[in-house]
PDB file of N, CA and C in Angstrom:
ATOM      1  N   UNK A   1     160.091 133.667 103.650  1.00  0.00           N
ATOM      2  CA  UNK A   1     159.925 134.912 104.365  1.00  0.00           C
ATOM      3  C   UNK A   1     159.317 134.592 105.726  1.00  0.00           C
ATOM      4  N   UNK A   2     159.679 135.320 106.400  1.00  0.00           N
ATOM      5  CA  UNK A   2     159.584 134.753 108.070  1.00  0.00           C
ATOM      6  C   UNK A   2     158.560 136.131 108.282  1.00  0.00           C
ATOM      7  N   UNK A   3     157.667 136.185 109.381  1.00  0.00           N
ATOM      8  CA  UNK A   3     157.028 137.127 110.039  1.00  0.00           C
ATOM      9  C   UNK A   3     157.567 137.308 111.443  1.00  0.00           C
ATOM     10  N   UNK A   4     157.592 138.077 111.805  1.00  0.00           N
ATOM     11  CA  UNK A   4     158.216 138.320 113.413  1.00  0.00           C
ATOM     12  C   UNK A   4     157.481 139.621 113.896  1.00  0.00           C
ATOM     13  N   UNK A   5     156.927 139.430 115.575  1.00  0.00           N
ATOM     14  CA  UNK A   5     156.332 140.068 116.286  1.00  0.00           C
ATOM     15  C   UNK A   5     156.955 140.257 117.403  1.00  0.00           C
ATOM     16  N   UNK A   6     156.950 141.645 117.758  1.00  0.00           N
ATOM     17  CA  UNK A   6     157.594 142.193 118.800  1.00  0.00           C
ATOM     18  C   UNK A   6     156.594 143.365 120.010  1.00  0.00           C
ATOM     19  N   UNK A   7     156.475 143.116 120.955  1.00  0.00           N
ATOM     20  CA  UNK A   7     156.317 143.810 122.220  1.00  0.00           C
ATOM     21  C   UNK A   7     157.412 145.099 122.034  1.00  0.00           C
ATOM     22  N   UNK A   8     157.066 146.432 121.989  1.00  0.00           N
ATOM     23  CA  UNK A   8     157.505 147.435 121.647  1.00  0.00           C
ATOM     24  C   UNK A   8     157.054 148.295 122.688  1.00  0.00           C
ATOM     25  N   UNK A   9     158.058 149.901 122.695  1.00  0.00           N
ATOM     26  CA  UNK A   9     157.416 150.901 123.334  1.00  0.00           C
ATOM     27  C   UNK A   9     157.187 152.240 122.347  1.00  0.00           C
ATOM     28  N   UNK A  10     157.203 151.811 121.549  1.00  0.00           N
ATOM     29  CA  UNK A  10     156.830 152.522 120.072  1.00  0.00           C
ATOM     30  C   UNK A  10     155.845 153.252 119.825  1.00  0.00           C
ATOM     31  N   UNK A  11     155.745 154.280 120.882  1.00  0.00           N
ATOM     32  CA  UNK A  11     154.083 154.829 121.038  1.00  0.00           C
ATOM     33  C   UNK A  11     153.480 155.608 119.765  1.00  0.00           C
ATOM     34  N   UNK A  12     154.202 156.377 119.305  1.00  0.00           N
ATOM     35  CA  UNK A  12     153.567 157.452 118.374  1.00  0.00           C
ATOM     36  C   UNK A  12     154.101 157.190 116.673  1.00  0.00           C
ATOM     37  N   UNK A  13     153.338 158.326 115.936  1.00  0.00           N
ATOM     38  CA  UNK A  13     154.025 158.709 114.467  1.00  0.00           C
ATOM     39  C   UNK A  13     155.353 158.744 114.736  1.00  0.00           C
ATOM     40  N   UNK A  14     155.991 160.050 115.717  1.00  0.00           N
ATOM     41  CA  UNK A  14     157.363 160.268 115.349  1.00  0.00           C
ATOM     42  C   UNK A  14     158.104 159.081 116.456  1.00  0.00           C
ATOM     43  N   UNK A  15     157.803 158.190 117.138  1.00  0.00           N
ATOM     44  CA  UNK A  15     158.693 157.018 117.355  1.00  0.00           C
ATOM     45  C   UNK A  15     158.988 156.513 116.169  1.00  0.00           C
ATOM     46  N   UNK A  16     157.962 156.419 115.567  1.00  0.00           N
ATOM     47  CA  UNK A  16     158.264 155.386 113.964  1.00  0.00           C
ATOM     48  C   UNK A  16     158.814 156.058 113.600  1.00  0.00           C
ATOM     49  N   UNK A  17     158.720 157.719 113.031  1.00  0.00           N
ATOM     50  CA  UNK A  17     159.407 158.206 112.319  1.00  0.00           C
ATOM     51  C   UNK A  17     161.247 158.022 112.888  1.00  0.00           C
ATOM     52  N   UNK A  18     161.644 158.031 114.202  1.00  0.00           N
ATOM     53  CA  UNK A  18     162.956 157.757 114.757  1.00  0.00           C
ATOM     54  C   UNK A  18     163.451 156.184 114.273  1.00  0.00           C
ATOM     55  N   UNK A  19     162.678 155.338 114.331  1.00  0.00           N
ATOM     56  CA  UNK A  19     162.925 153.675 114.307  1.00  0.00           C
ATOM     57  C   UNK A  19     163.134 153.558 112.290  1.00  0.00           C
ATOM     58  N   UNK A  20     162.602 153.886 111.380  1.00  0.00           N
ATOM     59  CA  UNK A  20     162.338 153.879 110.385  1.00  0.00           C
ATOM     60  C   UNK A  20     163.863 153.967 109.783  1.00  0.00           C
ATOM     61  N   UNK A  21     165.017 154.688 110.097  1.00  0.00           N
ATOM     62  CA  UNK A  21     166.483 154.474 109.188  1.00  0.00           C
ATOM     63  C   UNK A  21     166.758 153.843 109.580  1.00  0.00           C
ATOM     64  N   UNK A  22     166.318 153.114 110.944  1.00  0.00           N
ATOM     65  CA  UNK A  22     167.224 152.002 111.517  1.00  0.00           C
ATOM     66  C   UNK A  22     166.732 150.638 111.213  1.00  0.00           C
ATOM     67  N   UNK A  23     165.401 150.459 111.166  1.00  0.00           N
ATOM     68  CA  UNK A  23     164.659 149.194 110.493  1.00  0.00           C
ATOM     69  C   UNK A  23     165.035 148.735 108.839  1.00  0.00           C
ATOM     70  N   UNK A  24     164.448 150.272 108.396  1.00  0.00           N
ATOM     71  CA  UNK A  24     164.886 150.367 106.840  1.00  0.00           C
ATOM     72  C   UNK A  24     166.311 150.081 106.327  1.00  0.00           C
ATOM     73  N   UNK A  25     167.458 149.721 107.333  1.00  0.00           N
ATOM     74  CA  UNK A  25     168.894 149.735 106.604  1.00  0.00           C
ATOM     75  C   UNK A  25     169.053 148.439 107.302  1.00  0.00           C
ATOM     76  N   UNK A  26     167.917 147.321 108.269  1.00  0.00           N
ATOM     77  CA  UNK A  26     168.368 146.315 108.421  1.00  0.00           C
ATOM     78  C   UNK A  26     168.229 144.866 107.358  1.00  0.00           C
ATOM     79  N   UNK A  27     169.341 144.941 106.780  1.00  0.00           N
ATOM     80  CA  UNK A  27     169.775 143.679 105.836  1.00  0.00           C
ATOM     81  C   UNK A  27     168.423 142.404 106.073  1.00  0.00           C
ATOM     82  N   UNK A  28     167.844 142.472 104.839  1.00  0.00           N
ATOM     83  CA  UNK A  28     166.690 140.960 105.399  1.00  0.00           C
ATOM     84  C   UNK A  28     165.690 141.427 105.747  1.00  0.00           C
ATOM     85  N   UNK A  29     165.144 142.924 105.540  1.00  0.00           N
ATOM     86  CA  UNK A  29     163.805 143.719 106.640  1.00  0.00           C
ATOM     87  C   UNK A  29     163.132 143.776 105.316  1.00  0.00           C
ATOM     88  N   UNK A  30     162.511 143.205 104.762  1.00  0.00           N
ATOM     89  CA  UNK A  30     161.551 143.251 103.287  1.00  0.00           C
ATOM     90  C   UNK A  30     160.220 144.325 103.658  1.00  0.00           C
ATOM     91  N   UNK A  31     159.538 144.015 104.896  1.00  0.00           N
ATOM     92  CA  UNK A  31     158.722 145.222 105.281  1.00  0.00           C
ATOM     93  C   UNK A  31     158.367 145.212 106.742  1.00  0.00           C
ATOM     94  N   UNK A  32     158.079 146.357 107.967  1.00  0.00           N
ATOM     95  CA  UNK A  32     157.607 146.255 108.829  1.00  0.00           C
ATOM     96  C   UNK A  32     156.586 147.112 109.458  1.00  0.00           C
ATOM     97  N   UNK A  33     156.104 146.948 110.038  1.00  0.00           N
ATOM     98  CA  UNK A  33     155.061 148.039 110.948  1.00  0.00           C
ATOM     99  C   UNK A  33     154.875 147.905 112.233  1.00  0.00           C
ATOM    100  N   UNK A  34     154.131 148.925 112.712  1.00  0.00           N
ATOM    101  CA  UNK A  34     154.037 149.038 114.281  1.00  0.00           C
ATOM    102  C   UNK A  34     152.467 149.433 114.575  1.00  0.00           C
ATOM    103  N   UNK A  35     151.914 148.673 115.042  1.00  0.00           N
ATOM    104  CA  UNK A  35     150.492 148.840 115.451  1.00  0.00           C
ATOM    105  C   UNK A  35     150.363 150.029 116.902  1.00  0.00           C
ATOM    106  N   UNK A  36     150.467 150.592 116.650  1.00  0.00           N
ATOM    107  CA  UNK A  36     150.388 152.018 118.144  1.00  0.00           C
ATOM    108  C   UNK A  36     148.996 151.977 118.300  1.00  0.00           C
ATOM    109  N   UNK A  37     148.018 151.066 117.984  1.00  0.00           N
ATOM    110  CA  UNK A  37     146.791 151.366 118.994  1.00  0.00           C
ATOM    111  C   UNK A  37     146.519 150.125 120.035  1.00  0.00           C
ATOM    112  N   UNK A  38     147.459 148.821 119.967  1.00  0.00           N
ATOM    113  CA  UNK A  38     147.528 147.966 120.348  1.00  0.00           C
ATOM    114  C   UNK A  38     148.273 148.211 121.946  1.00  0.00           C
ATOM    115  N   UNK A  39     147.922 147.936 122.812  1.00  0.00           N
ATOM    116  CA  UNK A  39     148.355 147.842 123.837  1.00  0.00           C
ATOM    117  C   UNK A  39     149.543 147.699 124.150  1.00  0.00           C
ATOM    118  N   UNK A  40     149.790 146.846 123.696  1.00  0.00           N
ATOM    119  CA  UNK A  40     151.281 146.183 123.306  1.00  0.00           C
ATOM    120  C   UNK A  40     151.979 146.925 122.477  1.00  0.00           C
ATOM    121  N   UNK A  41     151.669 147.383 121.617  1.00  0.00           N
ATOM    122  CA  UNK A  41     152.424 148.904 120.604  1.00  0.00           C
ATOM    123  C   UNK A  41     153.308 147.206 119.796  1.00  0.00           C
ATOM    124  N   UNK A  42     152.468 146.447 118.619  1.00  0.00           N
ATOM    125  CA  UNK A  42     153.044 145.613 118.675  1.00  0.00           C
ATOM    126  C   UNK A  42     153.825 145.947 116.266  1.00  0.00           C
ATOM    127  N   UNK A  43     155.258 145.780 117.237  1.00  0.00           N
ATOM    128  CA  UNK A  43     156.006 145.883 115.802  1.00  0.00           C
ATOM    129  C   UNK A  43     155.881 144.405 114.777  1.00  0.00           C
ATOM    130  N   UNK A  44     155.717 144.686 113.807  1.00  0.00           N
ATOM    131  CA  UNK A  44     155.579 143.278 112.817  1.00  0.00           C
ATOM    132  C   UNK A  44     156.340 143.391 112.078  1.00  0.00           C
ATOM    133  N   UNK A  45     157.066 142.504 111.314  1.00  0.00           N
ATOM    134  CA  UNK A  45     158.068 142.479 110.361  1.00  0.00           C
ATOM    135  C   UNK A  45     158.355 141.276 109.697  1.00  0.00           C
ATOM    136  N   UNK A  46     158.464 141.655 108.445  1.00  0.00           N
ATOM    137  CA  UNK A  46     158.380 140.473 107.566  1.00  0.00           C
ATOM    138  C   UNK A  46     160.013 140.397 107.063  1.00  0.00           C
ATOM    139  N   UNK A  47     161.205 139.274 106.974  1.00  0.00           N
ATOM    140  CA  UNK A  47     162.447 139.567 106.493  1.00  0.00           C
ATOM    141  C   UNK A  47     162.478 137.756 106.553  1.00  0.00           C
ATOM    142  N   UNK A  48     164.151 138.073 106.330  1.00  0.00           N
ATOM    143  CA  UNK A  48     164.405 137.014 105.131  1.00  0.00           C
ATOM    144  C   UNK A  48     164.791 135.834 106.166  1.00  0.00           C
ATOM    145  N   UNK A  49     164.768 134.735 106.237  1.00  0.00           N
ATOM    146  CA  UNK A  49     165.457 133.729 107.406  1.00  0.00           C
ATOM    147  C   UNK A  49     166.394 134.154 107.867  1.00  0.00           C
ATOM    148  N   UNK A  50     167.865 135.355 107.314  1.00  0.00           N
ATOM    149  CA  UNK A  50     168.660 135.121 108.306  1.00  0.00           C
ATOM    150  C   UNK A  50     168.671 136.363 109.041  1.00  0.00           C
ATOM    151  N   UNK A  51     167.607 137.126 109.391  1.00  0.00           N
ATOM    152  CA  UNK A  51     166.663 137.844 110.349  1.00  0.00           C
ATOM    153  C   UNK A  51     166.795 136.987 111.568  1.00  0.00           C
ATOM    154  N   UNK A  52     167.827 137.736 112.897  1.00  0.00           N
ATOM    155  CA  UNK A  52     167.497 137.035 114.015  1.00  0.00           C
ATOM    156  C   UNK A  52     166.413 138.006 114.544  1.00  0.00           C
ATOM    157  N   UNK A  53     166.180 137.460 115.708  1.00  0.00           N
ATOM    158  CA  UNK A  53     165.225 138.038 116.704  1.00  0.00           C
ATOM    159  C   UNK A  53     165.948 139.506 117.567  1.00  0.00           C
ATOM    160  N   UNK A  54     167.466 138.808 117.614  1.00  0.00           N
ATOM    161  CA  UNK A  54     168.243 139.630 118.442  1.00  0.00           C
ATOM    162  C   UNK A  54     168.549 140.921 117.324  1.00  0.00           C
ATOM    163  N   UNK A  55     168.614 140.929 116.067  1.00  0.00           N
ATOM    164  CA  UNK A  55     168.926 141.585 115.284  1.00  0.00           C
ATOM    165  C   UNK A  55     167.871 143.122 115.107  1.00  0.00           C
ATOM    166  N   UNK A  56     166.515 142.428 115.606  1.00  0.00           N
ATOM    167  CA  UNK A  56     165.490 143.980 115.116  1.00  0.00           C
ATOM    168  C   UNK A  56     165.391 144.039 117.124  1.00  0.00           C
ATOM    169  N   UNK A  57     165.996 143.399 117.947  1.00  0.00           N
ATOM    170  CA  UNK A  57     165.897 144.207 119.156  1.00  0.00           C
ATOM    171  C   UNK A  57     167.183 144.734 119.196  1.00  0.00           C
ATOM    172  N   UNK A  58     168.541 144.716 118.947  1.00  0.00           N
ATOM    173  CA  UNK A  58     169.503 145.464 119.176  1.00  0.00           C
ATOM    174  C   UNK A  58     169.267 146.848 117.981  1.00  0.00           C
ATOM    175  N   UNK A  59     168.880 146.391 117.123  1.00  0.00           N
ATOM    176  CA  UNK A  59     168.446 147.973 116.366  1.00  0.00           C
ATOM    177  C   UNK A  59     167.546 148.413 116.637  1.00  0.00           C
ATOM    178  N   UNK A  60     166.626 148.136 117.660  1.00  0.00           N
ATOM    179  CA  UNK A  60     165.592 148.898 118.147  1.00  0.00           C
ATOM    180  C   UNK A  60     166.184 149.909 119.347  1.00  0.00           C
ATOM    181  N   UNK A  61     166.814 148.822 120.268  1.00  0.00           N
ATOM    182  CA  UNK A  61     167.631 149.168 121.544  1.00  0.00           C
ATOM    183  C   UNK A  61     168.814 150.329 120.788  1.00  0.00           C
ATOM    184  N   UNK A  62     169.613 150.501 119.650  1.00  0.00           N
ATOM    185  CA  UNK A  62     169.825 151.417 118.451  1.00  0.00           C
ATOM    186  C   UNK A  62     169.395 152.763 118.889  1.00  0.00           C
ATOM    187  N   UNK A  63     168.481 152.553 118.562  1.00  0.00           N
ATOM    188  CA  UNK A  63     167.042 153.662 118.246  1.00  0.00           C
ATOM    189  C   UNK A  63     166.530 154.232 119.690  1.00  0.00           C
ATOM    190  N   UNK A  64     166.407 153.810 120.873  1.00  0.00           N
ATOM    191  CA  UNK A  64     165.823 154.141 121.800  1.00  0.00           C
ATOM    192  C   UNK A  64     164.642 153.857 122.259  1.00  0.00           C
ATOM    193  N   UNK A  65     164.596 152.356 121.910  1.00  0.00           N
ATOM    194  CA  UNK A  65     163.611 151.433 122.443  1.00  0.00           C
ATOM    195  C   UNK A  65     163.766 150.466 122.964  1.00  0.00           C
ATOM    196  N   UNK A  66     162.682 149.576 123.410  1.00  0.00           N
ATOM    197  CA  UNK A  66     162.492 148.298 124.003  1.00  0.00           C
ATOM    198  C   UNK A  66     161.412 147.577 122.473  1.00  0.00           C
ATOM    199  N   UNK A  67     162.385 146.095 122.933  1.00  0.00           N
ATOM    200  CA  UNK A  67     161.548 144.451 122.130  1.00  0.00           C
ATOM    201  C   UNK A  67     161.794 143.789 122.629  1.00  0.00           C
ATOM    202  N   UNK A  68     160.364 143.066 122.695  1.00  0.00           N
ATOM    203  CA  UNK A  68     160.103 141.757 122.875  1.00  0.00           C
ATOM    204  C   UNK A  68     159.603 140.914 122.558  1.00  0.00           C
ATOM    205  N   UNK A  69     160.411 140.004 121.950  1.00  0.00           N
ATOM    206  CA  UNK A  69     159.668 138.499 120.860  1.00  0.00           C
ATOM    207  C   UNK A  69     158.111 138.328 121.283  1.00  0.00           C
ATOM    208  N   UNK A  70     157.477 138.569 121.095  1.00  0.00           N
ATOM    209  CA  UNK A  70     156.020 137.501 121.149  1.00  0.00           C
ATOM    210  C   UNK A  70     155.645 136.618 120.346  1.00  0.00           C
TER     211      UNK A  70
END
């Protein structure tokens, strides 16, 4: 299981609540979260090795956001 951190603009409850069918239906997403008091608004996610990087930013970009690997 891989961890992956992302630079987000994920400010609130209902951002998550928007990002959440789109995280939740990505193949390999075992669990994730989004820290909204962090400066960085920083998304974490735990999934399976064949979890790219490009994979939870084009379903973010999906959704109506910005990621960025950190």
């Amino acid at each position: 299981m891989d961890t992956l951190q992302f630079k987000t603009n994920i400010k609130c409850g209902g951002c998550i609540a928007t990002v959440k069918p789109h995280l939740d239906q990505l193949a390999g997403v075992k669990n994730w979260e989004v820290d909204t008091l962090a400066a960085d608004k920083i998304l974490t996610v735990e999934a399976s090795g064949e979890v790219k990087d490009s994979d939870i930013i084009n379903t973010l970009s999906t959704a109506g956001f910005n990621a960025e690997r950190i």
